[in-house]
Protein backbone atom coordinates (compact mmCIF):
# COMPACT_ATOMS: atom_id res chain seq x y z
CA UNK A 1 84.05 85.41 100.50
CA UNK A 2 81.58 85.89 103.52
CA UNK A 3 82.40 88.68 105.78
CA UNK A 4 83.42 88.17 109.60
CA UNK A 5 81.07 87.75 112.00
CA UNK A 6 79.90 91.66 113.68
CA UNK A 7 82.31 90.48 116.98
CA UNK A 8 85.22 90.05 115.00
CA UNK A 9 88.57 90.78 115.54
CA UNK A 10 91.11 90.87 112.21
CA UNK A 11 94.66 91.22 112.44
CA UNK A 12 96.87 92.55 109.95
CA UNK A 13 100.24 91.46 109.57
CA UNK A 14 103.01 93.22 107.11
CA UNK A 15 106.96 92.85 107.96
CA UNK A 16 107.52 95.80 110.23
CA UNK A 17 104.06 97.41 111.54
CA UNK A 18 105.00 100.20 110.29
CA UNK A 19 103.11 101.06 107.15
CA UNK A 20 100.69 98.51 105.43
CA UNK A 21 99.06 97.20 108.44
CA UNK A 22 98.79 99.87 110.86
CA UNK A 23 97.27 101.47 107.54
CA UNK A 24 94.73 98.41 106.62
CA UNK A 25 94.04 98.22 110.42
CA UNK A 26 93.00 102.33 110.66
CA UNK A 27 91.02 102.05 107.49
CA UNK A 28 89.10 99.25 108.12
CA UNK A 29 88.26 100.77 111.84
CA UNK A 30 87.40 103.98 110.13
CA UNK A 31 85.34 102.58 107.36
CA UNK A 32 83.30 99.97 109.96
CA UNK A 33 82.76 102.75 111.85
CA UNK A 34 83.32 100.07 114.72
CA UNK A 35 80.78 97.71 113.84
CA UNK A 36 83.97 95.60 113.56
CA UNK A 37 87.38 95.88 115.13
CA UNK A 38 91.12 95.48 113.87
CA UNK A 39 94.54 95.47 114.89
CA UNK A 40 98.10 95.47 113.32
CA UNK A 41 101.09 93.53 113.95
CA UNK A 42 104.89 92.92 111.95
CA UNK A 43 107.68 90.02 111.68
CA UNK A 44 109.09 92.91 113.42
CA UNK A 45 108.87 96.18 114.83
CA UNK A 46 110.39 99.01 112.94
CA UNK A 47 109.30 102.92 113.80
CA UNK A 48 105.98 104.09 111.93
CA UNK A 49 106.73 106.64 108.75
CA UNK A 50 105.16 109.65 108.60
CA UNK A 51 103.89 109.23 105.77
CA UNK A 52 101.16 106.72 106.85
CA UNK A 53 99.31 109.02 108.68
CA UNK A 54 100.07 112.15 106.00
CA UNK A 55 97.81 109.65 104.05
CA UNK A 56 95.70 108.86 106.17
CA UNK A 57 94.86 112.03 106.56
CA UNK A 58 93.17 112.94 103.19
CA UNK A 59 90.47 110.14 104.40
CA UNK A 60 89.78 110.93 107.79
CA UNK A 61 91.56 113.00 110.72
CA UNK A 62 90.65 110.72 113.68
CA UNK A 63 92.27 107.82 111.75
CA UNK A 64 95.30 109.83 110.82
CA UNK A 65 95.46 110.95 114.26
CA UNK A 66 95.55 107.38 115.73
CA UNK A 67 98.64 106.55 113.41
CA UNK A 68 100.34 109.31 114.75
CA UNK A 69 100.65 107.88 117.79
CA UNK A 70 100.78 104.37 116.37
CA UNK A 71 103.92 101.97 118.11
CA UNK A 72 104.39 99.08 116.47
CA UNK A 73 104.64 95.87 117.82
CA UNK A 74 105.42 92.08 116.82
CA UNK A 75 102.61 90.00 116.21
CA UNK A 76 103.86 87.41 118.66
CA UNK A 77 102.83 90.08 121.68
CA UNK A 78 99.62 90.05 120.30
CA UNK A 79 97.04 87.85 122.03
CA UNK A 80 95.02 85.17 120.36
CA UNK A 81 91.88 86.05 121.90
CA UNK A 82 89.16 87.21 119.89
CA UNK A 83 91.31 87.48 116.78
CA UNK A 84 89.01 85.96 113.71
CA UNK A 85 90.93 86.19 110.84
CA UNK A 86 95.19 87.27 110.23
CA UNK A 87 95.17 89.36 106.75
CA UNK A 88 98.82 89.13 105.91
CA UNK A 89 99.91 92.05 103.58
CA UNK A 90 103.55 91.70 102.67
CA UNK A 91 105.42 88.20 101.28
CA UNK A 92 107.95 88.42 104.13
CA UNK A 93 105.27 88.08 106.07
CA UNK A 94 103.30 85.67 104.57
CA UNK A 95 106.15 82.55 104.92
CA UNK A 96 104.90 82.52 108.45
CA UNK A 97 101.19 82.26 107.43
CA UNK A 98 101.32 78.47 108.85
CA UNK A 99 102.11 79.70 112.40
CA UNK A 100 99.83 82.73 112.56
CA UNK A 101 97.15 80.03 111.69
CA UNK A 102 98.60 77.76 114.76
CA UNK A 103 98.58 80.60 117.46
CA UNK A 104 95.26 82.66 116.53
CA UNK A 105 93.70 79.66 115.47
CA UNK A 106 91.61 81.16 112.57
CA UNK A 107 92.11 81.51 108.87
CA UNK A 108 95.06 83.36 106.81
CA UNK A 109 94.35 85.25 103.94
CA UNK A 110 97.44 87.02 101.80
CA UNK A 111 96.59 90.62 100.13
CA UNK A 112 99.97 90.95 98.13
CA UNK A 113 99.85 94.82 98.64
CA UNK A 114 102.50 97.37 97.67
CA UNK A 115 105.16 98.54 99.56
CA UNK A 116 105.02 102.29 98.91
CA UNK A 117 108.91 103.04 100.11
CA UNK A 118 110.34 101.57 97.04
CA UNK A 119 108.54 104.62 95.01
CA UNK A 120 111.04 107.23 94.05
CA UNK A 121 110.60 110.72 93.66
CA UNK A 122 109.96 113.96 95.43
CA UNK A 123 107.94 114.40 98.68
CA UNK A 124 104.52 114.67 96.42
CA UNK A 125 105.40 111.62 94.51
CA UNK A 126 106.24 109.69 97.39
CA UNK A 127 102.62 110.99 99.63
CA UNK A 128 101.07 109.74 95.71
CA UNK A 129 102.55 105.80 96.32
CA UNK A 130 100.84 105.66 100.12
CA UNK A 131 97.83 107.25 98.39
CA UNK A 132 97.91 104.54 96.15
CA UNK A 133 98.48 101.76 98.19
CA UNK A 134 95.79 102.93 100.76
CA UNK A 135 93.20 103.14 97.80
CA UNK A 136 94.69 99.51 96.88
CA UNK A 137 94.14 98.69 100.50
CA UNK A 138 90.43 100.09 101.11
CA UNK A 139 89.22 98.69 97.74
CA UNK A 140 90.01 95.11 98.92
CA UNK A 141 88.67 96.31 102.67
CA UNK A 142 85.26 97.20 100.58
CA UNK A 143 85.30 94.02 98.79
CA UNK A 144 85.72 91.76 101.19
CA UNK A 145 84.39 93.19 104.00
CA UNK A 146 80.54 94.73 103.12
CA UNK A 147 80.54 96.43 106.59
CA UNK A 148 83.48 98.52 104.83
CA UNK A 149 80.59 99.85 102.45
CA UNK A 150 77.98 100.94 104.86
């Protein structure tokens, strides 16, 4: 796949903006280093988990710090300008790939990615699933994305 143009804008969209795409969206600022840009959006709007930014943490402060103060938001508040490409990250989300491709008028692309609260466990075992789905996350950031490797 080519990468975005250097001006772009990519949205990512998971069912409640609460985990997967305020995480994509933080990694793929950090890693760009803001050579490129990115938002996050949800079906709906649930509050963030604290785990997201626990996460985020082990990669970089500055991101984890922005997901601390992270609200989420529905992607139909977002506005279509600028936005290049919708990454949808959770099947929920992606029945409504169709109509994110009407209203930002750019392409879809679906990363099935994890959801790390179905992962049982302990507190450490828990913080291990968000590791895991971050790594899964930033690996297909790196891939697809070669600003993500600079």
């Amino acid at each position: 796949m080519n990468s975005a143009p250097a001006s772009a804008s990519v949205l990512f969209i998971c069912s409640y903006n609460a985990i997967r795409s305020p995480l994509a969206a933080a990694l793929f600022n950090h890693l760009t280093q803001g050579r490129l840009r990115a938002d996050s959006a949800g079906l709906f709007t649930e509050g963030g988990h604290p785990l997201t930014s626990q996460t985020m943490a082990e990669v970089s402060a500055t991101a984890a710090e922005s997901l601390s103060h992270h609200q989420p938001k529905s992607w139909q508040t977002v506005p279509a300008a600028g936005i290049e490409l919708v990454v949808v990250l959770s099947a929920e989300a992606n029945r409504y790939a169709e109509q994110f491709s009407e209203k930002f008028g750019c392409p879809v692309e679906y990363w099935p990615t994890t959801d790390p609260t179905e992962a049982e466990g302990n507190h450490e075992q828990r913080l291990m699933a968000f590791g895991m789905v971050r790594e899964e996350i930033a690996a297909r950031l790196k891939k697809r994305f070669p600003e993500c490797n600079q």
